[in-house]
N, C-alpha and C. Protein backbone atom coordinates (compact mmCIF):
# COMPACT_ATOMS: atom_id res chain seq x y z
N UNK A 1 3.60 -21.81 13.55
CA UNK A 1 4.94 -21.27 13.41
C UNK A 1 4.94 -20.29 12.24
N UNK A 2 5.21 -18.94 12.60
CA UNK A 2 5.29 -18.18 11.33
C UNK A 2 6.80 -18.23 10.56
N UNK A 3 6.69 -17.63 9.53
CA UNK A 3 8.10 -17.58 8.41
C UNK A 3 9.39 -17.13 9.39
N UNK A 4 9.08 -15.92 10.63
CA UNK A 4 10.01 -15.43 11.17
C UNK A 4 10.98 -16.60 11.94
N UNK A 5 10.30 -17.53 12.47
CA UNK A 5 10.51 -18.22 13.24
C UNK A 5 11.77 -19.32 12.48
N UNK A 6 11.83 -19.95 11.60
CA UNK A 6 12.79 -20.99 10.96
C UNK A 6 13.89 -19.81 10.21
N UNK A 7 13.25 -18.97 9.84
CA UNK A 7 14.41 -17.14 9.46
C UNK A 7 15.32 -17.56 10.48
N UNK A 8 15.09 -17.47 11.46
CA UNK A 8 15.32 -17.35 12.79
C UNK A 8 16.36 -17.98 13.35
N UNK A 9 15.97 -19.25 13.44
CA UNK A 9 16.96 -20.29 13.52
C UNK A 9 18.14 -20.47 12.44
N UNK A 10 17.91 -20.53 11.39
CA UNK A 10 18.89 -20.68 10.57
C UNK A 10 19.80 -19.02 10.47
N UNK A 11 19.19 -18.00 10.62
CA UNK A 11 20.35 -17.17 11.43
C UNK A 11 21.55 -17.16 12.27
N UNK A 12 20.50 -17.96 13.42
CA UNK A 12 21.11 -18.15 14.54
C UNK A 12 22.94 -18.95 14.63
N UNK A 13 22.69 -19.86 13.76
CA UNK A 13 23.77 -20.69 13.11
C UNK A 13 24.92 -20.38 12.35
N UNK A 14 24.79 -18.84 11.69
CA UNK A 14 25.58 -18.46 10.71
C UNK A 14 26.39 -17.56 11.82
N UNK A 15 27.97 -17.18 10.66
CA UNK A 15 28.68 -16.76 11.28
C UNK A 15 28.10 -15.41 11.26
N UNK A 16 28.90 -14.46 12.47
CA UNK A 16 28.60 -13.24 12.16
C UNK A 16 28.74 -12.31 10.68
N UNK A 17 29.47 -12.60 10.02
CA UNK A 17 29.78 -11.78 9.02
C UNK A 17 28.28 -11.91 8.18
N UNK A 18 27.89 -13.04 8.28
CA UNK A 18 26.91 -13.84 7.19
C UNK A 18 25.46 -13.37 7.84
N UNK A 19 25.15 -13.35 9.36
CA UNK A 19 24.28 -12.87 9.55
C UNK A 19 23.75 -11.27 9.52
N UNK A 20 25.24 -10.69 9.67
CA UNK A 20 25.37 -9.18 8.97
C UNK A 20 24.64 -8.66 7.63
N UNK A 21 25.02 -9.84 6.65
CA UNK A 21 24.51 -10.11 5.67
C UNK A 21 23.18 -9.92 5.02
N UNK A 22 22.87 -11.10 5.72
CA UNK A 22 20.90 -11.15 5.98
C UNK A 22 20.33 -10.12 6.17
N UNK A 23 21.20 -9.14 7.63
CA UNK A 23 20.53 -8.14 8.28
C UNK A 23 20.50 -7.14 6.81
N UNK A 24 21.78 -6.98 6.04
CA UNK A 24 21.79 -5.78 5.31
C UNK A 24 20.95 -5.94 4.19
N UNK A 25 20.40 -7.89 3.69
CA UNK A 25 19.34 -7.80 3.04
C UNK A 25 17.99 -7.42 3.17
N UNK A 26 18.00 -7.64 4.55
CA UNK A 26 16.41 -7.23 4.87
C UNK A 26 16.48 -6.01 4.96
N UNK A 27 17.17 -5.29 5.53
CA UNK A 27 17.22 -3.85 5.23
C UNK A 27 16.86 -3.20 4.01
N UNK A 28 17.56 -3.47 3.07
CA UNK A 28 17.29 -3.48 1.60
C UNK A 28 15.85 -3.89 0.89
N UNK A 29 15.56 -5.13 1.08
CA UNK A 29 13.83 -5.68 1.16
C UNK A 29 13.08 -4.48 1.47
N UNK A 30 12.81 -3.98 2.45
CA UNK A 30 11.97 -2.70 3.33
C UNK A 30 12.74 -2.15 2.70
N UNK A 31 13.46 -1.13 2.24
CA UNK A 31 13.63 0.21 2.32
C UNK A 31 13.15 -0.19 0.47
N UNK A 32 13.29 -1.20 -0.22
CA UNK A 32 12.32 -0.79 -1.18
C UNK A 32 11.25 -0.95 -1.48
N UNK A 33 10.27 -1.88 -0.45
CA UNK A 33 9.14 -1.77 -0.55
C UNK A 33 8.39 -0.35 0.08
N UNK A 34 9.43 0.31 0.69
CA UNK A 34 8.79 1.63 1.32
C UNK A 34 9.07 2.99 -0.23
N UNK A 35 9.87 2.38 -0.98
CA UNK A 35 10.03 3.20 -2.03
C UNK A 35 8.85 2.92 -3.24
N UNK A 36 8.97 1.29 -3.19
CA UNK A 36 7.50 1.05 -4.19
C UNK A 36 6.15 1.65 -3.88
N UNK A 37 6.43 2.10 -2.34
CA UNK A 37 4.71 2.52 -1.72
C UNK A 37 4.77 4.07 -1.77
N UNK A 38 6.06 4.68 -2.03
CA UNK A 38 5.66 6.04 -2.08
C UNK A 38 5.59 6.29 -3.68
N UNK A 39 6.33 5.22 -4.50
CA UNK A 39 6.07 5.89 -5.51
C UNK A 39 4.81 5.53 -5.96
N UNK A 40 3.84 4.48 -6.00
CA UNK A 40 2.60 4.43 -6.20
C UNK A 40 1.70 5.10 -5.89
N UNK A 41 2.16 6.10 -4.38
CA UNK A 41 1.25 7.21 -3.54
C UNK A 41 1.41 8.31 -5.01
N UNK A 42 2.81 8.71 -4.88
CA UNK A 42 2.94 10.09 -6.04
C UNK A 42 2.57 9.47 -7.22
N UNK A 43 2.25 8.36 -7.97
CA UNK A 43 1.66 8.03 -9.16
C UNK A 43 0.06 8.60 -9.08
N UNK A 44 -0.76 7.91 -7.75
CA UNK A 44 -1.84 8.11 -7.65
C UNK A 44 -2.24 9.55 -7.21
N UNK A 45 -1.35 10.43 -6.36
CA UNK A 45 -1.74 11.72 -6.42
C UNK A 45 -1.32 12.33 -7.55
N UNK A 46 -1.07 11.95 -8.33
CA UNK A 46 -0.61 12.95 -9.53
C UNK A 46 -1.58 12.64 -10.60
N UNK A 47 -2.56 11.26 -10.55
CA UNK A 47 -3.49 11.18 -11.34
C UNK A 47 -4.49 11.86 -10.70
N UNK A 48 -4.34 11.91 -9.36
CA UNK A 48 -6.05 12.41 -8.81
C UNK A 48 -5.85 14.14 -9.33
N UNK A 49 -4.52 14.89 -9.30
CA UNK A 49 -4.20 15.99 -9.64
C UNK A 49 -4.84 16.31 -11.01
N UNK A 50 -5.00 15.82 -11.78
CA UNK A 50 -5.24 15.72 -13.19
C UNK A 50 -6.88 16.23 -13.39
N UNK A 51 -7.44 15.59 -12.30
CA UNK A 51 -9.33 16.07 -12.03
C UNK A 51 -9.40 16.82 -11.23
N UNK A 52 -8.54 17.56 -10.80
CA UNK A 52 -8.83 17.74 -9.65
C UNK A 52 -9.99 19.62 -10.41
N UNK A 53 -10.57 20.17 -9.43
CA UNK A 53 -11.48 20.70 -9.80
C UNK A 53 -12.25 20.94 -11.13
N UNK A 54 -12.41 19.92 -11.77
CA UNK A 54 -13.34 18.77 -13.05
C UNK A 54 -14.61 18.58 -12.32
N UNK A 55 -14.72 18.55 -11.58
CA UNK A 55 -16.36 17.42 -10.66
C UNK A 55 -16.64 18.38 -9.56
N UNK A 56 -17.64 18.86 -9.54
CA UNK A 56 -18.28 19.73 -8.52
C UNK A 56 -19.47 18.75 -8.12
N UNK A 57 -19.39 18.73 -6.28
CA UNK A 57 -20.44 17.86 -6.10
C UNK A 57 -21.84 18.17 -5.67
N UNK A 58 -22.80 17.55 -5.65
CA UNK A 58 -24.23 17.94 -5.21
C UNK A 58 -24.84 17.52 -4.33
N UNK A 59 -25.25 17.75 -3.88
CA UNK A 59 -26.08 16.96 -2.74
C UNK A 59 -27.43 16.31 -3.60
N UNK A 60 -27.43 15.22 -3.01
CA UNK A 60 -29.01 14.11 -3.01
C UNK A 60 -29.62 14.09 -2.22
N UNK A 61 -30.38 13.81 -2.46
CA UNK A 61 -31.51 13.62 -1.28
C UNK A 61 -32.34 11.81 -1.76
N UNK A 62 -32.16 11.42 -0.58
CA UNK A 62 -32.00 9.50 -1.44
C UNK A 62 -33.53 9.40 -0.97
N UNK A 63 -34.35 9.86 -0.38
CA UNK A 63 -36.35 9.63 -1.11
C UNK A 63 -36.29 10.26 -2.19
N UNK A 64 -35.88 11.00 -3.08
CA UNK A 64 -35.73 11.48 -4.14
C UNK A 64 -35.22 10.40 -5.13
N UNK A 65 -33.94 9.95 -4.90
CA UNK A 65 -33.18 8.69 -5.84
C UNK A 65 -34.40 7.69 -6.07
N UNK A 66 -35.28 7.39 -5.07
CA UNK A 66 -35.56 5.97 -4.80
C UNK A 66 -37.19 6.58 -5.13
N UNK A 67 -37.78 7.88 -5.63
CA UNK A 67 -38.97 8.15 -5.87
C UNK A 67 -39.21 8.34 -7.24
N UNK A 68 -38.16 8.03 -8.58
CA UNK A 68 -38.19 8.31 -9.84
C UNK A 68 -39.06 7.12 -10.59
N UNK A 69 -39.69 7.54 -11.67
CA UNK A 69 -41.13 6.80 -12.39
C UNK A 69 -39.75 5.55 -13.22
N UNK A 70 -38.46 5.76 -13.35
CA UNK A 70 -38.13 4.52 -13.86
C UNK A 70 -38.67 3.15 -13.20
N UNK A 71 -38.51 3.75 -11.82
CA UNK A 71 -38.53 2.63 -10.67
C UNK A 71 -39.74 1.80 -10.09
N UNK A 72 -40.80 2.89 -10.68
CA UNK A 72 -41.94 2.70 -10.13
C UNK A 72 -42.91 1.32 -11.29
């Protein structure tokens, strides 16, 4: 039985006004976890902004990585 399921029932029971209620909490629930997830997106693009052309990349060649005298 998941969480939705006893949600559920005990909904079912309340008057309308009250289950209105619920509805306008859960509404509320989601619409700010969709606000906590964008603002963590624009936190994290605004740090990646910060490096952004800092690091130019190279190519390897990995018998090369794995052929150095540390290793040997």
């Amino acid at each position: 039985m998941s969480t939705a399921d006893p949600i559920y029932n005990e909904v079912r029971t309340l008057p309308e006004a009250q289950a209105r209620e619920v509805l306008d909490f859960v509404t509320a629930l989601k619409a700010k976890r969709q606000a906590n997830a964008a603002a963590r997106r624009a936190a994290a693009l605004k740090t990646l902004a910060k490096y952004r052309g800092r690091f130019e990349a190279a190519r390897t060649d990995r018998d090369e990585l794995y052929d150095r005298k540390v290793l040997r």
